[in-house]
C-alpha atoms as a PDB file:
ATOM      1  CA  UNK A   1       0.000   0.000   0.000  1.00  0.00           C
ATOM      2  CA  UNK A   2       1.061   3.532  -0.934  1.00  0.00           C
ATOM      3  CA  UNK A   3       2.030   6.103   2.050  1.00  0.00           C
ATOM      4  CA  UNK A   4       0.579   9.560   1.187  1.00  0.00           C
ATOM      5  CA  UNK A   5       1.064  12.815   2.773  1.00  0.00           C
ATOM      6  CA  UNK A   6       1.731  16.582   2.438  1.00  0.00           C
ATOM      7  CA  UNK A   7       5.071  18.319   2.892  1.00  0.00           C
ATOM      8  CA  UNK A   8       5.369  21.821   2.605  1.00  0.00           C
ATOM      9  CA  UNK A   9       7.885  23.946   0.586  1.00  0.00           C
ATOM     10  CA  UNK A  10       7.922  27.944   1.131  1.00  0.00           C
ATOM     11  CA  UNK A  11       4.897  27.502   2.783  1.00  0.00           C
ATOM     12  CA  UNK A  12       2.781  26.040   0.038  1.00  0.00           C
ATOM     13  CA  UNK A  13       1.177  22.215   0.271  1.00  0.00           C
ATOM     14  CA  UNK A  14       2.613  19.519  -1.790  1.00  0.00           C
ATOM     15  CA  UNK A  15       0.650  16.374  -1.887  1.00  0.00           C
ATOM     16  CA  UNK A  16       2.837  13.059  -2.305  1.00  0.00           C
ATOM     17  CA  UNK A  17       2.413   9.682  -2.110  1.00  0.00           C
ATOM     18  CA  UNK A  18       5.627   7.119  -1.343  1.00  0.00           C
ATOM     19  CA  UNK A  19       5.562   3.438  -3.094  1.00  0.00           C
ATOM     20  CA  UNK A  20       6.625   0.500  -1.028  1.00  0.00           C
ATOM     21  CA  UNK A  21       7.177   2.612   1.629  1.00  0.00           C
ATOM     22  CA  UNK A  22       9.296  -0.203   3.487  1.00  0.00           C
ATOM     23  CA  UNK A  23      11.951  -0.043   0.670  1.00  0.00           C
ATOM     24  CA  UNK A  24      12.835   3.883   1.857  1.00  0.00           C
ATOM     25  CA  UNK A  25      14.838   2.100   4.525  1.00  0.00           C
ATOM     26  CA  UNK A  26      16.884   0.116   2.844  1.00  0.00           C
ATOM     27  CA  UNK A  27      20.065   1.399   0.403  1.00  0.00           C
ATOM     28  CA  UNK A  28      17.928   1.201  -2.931  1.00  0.00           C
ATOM     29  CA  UNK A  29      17.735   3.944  -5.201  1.00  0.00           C
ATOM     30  CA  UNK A  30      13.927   5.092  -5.367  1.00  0.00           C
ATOM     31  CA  UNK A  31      12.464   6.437  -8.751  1.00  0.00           C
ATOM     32  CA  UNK A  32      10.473   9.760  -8.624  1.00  0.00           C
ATOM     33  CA  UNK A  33       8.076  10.336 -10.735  1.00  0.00           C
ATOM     34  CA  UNK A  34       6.980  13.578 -12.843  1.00  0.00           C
ATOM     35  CA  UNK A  35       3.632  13.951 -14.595  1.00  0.00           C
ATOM     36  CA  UNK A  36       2.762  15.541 -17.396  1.00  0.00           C
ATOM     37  CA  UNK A  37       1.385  19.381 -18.388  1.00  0.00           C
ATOM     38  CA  UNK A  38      -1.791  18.460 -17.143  1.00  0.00           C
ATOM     39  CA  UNK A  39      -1.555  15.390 -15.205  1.00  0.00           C
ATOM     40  CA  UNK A  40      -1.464  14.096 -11.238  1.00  0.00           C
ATOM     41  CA  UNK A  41      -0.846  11.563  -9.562  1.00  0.00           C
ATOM     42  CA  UNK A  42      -4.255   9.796 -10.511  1.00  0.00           C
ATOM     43  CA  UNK A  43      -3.342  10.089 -14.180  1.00  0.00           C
ATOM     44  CA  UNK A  44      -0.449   7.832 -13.892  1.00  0.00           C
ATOM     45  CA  UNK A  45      -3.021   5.149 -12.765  1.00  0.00           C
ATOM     46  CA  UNK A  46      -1.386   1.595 -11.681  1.00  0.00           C
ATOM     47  CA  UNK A  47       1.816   2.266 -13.582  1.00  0.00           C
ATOM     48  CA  UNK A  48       4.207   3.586 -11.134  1.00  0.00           C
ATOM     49  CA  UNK A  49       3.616   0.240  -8.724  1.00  0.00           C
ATOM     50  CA  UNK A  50       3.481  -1.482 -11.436  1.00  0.00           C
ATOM     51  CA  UNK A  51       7.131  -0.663 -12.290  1.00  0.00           C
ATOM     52  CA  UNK A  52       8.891  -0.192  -8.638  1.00  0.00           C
ATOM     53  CA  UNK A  53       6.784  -3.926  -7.849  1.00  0.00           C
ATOM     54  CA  UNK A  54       9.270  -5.044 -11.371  1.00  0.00           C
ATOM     55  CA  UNK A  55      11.934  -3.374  -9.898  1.00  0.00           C
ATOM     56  CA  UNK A  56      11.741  -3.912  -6.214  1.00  0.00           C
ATOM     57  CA  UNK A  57      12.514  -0.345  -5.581  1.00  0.00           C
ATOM     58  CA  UNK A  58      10.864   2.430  -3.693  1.00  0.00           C
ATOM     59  CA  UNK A  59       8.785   5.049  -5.687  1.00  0.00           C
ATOM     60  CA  UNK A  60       7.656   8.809  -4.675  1.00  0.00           C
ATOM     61  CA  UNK A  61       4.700  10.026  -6.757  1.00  0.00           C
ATOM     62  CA  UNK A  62       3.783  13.806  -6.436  1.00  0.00           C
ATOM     63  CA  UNK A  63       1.322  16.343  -7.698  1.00  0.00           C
ATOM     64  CA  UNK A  64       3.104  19.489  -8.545  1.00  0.00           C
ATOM     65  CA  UNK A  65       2.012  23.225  -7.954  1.00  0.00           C
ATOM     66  CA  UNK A  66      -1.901  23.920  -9.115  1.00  0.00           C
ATOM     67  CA  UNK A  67      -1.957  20.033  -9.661  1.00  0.00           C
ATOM     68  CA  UNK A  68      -4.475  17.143  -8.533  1.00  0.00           C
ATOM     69  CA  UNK A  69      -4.328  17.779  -4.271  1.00  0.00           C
ATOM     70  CA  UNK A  70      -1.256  19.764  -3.856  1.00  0.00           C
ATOM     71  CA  UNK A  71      -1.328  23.901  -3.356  1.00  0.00           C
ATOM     72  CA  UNK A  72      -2.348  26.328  -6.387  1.00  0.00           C
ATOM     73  CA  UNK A  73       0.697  27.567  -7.772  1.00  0.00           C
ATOM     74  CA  UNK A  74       2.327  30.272  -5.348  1.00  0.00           C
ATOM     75  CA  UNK A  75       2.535  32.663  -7.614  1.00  0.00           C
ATOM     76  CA  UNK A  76       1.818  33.609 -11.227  1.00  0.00           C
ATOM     77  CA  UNK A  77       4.096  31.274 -13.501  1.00  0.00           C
ATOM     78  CA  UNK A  78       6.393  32.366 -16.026  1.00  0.00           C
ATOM     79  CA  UNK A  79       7.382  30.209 -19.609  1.00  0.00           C
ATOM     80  CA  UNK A  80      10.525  29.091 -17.796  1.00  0.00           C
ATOM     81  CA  UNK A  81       7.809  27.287 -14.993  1.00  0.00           C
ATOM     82  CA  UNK A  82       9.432  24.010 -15.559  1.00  0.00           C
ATOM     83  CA  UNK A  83      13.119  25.030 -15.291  1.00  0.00           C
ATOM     84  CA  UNK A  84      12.287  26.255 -12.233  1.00  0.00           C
ATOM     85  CA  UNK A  85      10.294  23.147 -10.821  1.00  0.00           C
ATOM     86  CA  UNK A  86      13.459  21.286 -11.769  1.00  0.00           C
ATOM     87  CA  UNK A  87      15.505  24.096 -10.389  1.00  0.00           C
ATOM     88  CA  UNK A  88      13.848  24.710  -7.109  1.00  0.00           C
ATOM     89  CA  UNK A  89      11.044  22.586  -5.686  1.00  0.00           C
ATOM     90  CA  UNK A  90      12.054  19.123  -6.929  1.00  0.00           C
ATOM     91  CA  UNK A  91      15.020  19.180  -5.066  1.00  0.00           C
ATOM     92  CA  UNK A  92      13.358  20.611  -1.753  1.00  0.00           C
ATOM     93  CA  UNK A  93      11.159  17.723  -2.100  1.00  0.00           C
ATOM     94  CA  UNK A  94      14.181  15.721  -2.438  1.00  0.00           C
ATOM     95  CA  UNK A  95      15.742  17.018   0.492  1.00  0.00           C
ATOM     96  CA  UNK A  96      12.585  16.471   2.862  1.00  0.00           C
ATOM     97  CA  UNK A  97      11.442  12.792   1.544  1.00  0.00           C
ATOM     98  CA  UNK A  98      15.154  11.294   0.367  1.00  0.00           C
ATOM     99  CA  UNK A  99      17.726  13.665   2.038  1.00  0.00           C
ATOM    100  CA  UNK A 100      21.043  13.007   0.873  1.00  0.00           C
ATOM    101  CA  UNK A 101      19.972   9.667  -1.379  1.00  0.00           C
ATOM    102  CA  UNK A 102      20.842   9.793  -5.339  1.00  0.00           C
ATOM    103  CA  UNK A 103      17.402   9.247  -6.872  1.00  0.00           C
ATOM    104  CA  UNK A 104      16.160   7.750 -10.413  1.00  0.00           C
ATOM    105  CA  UNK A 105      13.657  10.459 -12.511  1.00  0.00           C
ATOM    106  CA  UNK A 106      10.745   8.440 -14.644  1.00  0.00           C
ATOM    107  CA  UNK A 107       9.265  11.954 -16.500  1.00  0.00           C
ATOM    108  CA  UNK A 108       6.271  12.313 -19.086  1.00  0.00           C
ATOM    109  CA  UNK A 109       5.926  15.273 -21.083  1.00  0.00           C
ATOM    110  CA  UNK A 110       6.605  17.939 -19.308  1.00  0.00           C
ATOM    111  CA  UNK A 111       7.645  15.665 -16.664  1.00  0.00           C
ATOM    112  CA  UNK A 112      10.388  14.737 -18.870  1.00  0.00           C
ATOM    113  CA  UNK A 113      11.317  18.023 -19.577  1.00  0.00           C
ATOM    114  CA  UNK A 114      11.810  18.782 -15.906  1.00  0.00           C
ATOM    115  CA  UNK A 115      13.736  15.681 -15.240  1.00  0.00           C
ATOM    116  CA  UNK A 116      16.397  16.482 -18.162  1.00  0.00           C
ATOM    117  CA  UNK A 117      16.901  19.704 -16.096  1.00  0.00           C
ATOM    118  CA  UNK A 118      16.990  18.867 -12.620  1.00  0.00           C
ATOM    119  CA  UNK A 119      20.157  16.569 -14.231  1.00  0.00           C
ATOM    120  CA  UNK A 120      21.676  19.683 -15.885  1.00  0.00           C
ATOM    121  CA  UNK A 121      20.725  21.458 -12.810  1.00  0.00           C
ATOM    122  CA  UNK A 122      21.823  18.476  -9.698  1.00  0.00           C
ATOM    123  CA  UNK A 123      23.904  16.225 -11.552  1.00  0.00           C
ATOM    124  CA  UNK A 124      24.631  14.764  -8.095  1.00  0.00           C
ATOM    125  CA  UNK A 125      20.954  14.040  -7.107  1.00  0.00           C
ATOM    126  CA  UNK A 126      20.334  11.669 -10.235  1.00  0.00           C
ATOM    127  CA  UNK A 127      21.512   8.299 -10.905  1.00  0.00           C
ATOM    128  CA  UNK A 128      19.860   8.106 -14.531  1.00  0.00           C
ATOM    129  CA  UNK A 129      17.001   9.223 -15.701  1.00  0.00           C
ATOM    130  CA  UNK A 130      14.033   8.124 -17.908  1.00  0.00           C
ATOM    131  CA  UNK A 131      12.197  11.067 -20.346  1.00  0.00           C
ATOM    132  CA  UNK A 132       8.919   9.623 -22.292  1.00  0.00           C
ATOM    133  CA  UNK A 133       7.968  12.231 -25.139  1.00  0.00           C
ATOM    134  CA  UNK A 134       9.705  15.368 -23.596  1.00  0.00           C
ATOM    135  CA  UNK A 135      10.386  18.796 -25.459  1.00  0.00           C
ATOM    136  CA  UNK A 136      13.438  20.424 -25.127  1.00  0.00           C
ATOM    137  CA  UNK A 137      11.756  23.339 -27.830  1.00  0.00           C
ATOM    138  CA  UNK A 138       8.467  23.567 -29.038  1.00  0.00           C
ATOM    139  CA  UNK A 139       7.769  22.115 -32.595  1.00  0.00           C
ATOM    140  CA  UNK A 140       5.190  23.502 -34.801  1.00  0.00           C
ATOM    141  CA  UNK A 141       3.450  19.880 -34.060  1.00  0.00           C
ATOM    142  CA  UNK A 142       3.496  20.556 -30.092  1.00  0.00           C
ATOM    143  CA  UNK A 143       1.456  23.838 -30.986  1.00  0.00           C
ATOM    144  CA  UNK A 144      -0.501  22.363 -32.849  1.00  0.00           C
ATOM    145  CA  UNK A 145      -1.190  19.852 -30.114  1.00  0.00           C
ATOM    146  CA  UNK A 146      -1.806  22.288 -26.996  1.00  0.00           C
ATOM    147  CA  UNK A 147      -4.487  23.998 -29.747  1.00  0.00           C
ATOM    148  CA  UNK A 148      -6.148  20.780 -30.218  1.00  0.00           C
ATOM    149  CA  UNK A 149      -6.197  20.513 -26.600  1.00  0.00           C
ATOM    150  CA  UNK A 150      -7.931  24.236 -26.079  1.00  0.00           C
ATOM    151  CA  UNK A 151     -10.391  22.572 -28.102  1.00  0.00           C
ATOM    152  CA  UNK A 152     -10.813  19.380 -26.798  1.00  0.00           C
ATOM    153  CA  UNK A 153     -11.436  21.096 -23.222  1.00  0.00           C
ATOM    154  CA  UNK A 154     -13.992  23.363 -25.096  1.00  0.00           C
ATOM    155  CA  UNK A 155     -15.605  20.659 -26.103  1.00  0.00           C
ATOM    156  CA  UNK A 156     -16.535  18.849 -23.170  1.00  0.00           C
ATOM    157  CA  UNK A 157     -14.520  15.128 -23.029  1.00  0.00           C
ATOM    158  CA  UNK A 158     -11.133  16.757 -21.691  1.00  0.00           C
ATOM    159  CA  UNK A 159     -13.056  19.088 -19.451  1.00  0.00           C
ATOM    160  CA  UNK A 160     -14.822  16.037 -18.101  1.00  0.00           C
ATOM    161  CA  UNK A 161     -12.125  13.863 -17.350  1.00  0.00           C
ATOM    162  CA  UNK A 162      -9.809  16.360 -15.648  1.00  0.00           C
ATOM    163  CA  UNK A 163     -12.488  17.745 -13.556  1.00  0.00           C
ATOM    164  CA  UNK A 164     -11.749  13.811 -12.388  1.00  0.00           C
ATOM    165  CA  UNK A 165      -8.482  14.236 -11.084  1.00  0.00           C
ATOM    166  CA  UNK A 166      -8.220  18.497 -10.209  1.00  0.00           C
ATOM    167  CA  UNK A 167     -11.788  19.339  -9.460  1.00  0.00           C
ATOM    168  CA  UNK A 168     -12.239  22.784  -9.963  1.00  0.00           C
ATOM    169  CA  UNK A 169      -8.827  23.816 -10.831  1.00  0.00           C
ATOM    170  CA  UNK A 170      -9.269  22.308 -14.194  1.00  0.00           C
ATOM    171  CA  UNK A 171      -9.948  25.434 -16.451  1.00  0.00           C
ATOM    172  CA  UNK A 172      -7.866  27.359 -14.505  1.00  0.00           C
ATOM    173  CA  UNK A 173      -4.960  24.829 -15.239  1.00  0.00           C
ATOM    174  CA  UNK A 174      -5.869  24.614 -18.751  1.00  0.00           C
ATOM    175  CA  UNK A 175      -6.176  28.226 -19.547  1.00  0.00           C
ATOM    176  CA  UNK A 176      -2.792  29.054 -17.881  1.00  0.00           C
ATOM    177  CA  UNK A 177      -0.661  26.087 -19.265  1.00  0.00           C
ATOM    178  CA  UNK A 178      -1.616  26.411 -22.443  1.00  0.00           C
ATOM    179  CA  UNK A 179      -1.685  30.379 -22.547  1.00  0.00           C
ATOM    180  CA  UNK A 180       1.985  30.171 -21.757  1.00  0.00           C
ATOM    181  CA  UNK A 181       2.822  27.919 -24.521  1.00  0.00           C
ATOM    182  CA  UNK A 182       0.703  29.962 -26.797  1.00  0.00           C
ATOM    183  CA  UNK A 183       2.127  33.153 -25.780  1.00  0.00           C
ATOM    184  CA  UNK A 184       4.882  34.714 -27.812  1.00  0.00           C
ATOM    185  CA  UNK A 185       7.700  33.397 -25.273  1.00  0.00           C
ATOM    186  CA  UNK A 186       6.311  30.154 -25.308  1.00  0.00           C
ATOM    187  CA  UNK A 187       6.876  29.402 -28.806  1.00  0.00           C
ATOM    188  CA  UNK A 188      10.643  30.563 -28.737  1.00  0.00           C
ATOM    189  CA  UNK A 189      11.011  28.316 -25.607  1.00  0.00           C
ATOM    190  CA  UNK A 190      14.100  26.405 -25.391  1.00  0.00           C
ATOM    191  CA  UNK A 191      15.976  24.175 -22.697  1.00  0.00           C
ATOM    192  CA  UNK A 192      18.335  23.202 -25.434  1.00  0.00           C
ATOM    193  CA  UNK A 193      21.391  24.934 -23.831  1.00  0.00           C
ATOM    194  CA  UNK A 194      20.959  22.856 -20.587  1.00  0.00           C
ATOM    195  CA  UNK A 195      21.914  20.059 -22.728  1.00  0.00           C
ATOM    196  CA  UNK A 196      25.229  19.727 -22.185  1.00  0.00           C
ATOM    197  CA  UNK A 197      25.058  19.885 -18.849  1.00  0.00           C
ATOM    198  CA  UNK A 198      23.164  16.743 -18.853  1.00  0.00           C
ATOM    199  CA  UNK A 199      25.908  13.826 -18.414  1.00  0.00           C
ATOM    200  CA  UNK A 200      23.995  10.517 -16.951  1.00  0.00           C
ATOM    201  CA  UNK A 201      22.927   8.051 -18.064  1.00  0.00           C
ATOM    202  CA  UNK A 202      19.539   8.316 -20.229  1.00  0.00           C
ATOM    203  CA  UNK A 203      16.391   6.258 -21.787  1.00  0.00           C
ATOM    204  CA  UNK A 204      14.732   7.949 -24.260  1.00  0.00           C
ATOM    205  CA  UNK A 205      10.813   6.905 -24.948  1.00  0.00           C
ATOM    206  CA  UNK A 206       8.939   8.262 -28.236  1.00  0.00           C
ATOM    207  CA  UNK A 207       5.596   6.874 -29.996  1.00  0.00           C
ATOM    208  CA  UNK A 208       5.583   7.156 -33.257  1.00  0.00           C
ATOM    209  CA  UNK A 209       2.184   8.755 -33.355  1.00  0.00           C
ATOM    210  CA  UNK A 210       2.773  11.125 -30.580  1.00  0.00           C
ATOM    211  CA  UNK A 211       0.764  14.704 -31.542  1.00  0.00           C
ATOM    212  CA  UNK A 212       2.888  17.038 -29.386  1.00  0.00           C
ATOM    213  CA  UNK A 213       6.143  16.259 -30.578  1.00  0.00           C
ATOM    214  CA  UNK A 214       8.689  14.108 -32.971  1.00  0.00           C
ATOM    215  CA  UNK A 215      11.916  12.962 -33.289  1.00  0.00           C
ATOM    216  CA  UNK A 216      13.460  16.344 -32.947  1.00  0.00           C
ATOM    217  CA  UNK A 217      13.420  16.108 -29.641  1.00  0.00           C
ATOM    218  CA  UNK A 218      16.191  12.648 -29.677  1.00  0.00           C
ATOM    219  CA  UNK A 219      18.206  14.504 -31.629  1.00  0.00           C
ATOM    220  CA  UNK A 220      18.340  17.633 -30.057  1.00  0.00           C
ATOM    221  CA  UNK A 221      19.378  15.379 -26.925  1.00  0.00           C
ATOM    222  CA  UNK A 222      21.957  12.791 -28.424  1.00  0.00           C
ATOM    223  CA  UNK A 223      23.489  15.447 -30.082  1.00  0.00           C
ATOM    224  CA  UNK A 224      23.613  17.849 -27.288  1.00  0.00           C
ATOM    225  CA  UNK A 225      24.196  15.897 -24.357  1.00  0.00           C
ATOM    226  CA  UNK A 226      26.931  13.771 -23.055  1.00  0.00           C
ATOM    227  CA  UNK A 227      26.265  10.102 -21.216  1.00  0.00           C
ATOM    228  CA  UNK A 228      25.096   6.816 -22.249  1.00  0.00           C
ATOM    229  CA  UNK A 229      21.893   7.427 -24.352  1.00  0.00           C
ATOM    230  CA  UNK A 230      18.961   5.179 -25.414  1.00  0.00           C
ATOM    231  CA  UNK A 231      15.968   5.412 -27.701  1.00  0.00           C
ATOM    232  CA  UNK A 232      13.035   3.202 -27.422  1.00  0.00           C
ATOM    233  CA  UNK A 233      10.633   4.146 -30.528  1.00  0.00           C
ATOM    234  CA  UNK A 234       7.212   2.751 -30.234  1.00  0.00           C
ATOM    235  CA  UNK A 235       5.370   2.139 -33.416  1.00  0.00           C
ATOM    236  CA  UNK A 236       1.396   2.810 -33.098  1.00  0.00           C
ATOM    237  CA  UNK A 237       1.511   4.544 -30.203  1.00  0.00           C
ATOM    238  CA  UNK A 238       0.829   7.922 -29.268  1.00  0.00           C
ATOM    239  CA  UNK A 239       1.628  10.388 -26.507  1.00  0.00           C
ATOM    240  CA  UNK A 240       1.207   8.076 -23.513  1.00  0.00           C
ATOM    241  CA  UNK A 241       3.505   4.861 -24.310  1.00  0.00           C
ATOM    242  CA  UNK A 242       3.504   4.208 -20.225  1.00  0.00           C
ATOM    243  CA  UNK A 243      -0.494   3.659 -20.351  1.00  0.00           C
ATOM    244  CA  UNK A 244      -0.765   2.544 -24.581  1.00  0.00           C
ATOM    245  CA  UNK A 245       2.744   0.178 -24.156  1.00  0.00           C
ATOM    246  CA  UNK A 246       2.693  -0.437 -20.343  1.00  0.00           C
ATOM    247  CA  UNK A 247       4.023  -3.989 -20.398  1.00  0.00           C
ATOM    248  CA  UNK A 248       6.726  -2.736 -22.769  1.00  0.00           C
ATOM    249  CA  UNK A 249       7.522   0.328 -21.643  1.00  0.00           C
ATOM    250  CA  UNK A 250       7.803  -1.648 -17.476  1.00  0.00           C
ATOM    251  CA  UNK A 251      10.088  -3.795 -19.141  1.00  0.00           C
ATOM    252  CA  UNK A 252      12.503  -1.469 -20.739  1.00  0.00           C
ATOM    253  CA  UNK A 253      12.514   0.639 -17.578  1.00  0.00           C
ATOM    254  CA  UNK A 254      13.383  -1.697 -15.655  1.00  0.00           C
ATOM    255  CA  UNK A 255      16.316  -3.309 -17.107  1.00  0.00           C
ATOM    256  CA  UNK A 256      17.506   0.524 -17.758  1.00  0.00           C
ATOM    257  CA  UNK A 257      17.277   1.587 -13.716  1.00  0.00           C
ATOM    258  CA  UNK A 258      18.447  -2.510 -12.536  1.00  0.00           C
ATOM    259  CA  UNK A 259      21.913  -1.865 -14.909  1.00  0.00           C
ATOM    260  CA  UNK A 260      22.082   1.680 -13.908  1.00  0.00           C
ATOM    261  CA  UNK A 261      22.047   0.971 -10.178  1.00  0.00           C
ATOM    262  CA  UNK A 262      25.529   0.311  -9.198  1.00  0.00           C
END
């Protein structure tokens, strides 16, 4: 059973939940997990004790900022929002739930964007990290996909089934992520210059069919980083390969984070 709880950083709420809580007491390296633009905890559904159960290791799950059960955002956010989750709160989470342990990073989306900086930004905090359909830029495809998704909240299914996991929050969360990708500085965005800072080891995870972003994004990071690098390309599969490919996906990730844990 999952250990929840809140821990508070600058005086705002984070809700978290720990997997296998019993593992936390042992030496094993736990993997943290970071949702996506408009995710939660909820959203990753089984999948996170799915994989630490495969990998015997301990887990943390969290809702970020204006997320599922944690605090609204403590202040208005600015394009560079998740350089400075990866910057700033990550680690403080780090500190209070894992102080002092290196840590595995298992990030979707924007989730993955944030875990290829917190390893340009604390190399020493991560053992290796795994980033499913990040952006390092935005491609004219990811704008095209956060317009689709204007209109898919618009039109009633998305509102619906995020309503599910932020309550009322949801337009509110909507309406500001996607108004600062929209926004002039969002499409010039770019983490590409962090790049080189990123040195360990690294699974890349891309569906074929994914809507918000392509193969640009691999090559942006094997080019621009250093460290042992891997691609896993998923034909028929779209911008979710943990939930469309879960048996795969577990079973890539966890021979990656078993030969990375030395």
């Amino acid at each position: 059973m999952n250990e929840s709880g809140y821990l508070s950083i600058k005086g705002h709420q984070i809700y978290y939940e720990r997997i296998n809580p019993d593992l936390f007491l042992t030496a094993k390296t736990p993997i943290v997990f970071l949702h996506e633009g408009l995710g939660s905890i909820t959203q990753w559904h089984k999948f996170p004790k799915q994989l630490c159960d495969a990998c015997n290791l301990p887990g943390i799950v969290y809702d970020r900022f204006g997320y599922g059960k944690s605090d609204e955002w403590p202040k208005m956010i600015s394009v560079d929002f998740l350089l400075d989750e990866a910057r700033f709160a990550l680690p403080q989470l780090l500190d209070q739930l894992v102080p002092g342990k290196k840590v595995f990073l298992l990030g979707h989306s924007d989730g993955a964007t944030i875990s290829l900086a917190a390893a340009a930004f604390h190399p020493e905090r991560i053992k290796a990290l795994v980033s499913e359909a990040p952006h390092v830029l935005l491609e004219d495809i990811s704008i095209q996909g956060i317009k689709d998704t204007v209109k898919a909240f618009e039109n009633g299914w998305l509102r619906n089934s995020l309503l599910k996991h932020h309550g009322a929050r949801a337009e509110r969360l909507v309406n500001t992520w996607t108004q600062r990708w929209l926004s002039p500085e969002g499409r010039n965005w770019s983490m590409v210059h962090l790049l080189p800072q990123v040195n360990c080891p690294l699974l890349f995870i891309q569906g074929e069919g994914d809507h918000f972003g392509s193969l640009k994004q691999w090559e942006l990071i094997r080019k621009n980083s250093s460290g042992n690098k891997e691609l896993l390309l998923l034909e028929k599969t779209g911008h979710h390969p943990h939930l469309e490919r879960k048996n795969l996906v577990i079973e890539h990730c966890t021979e990656f984070f078993l030969r990375n844990n030395s």
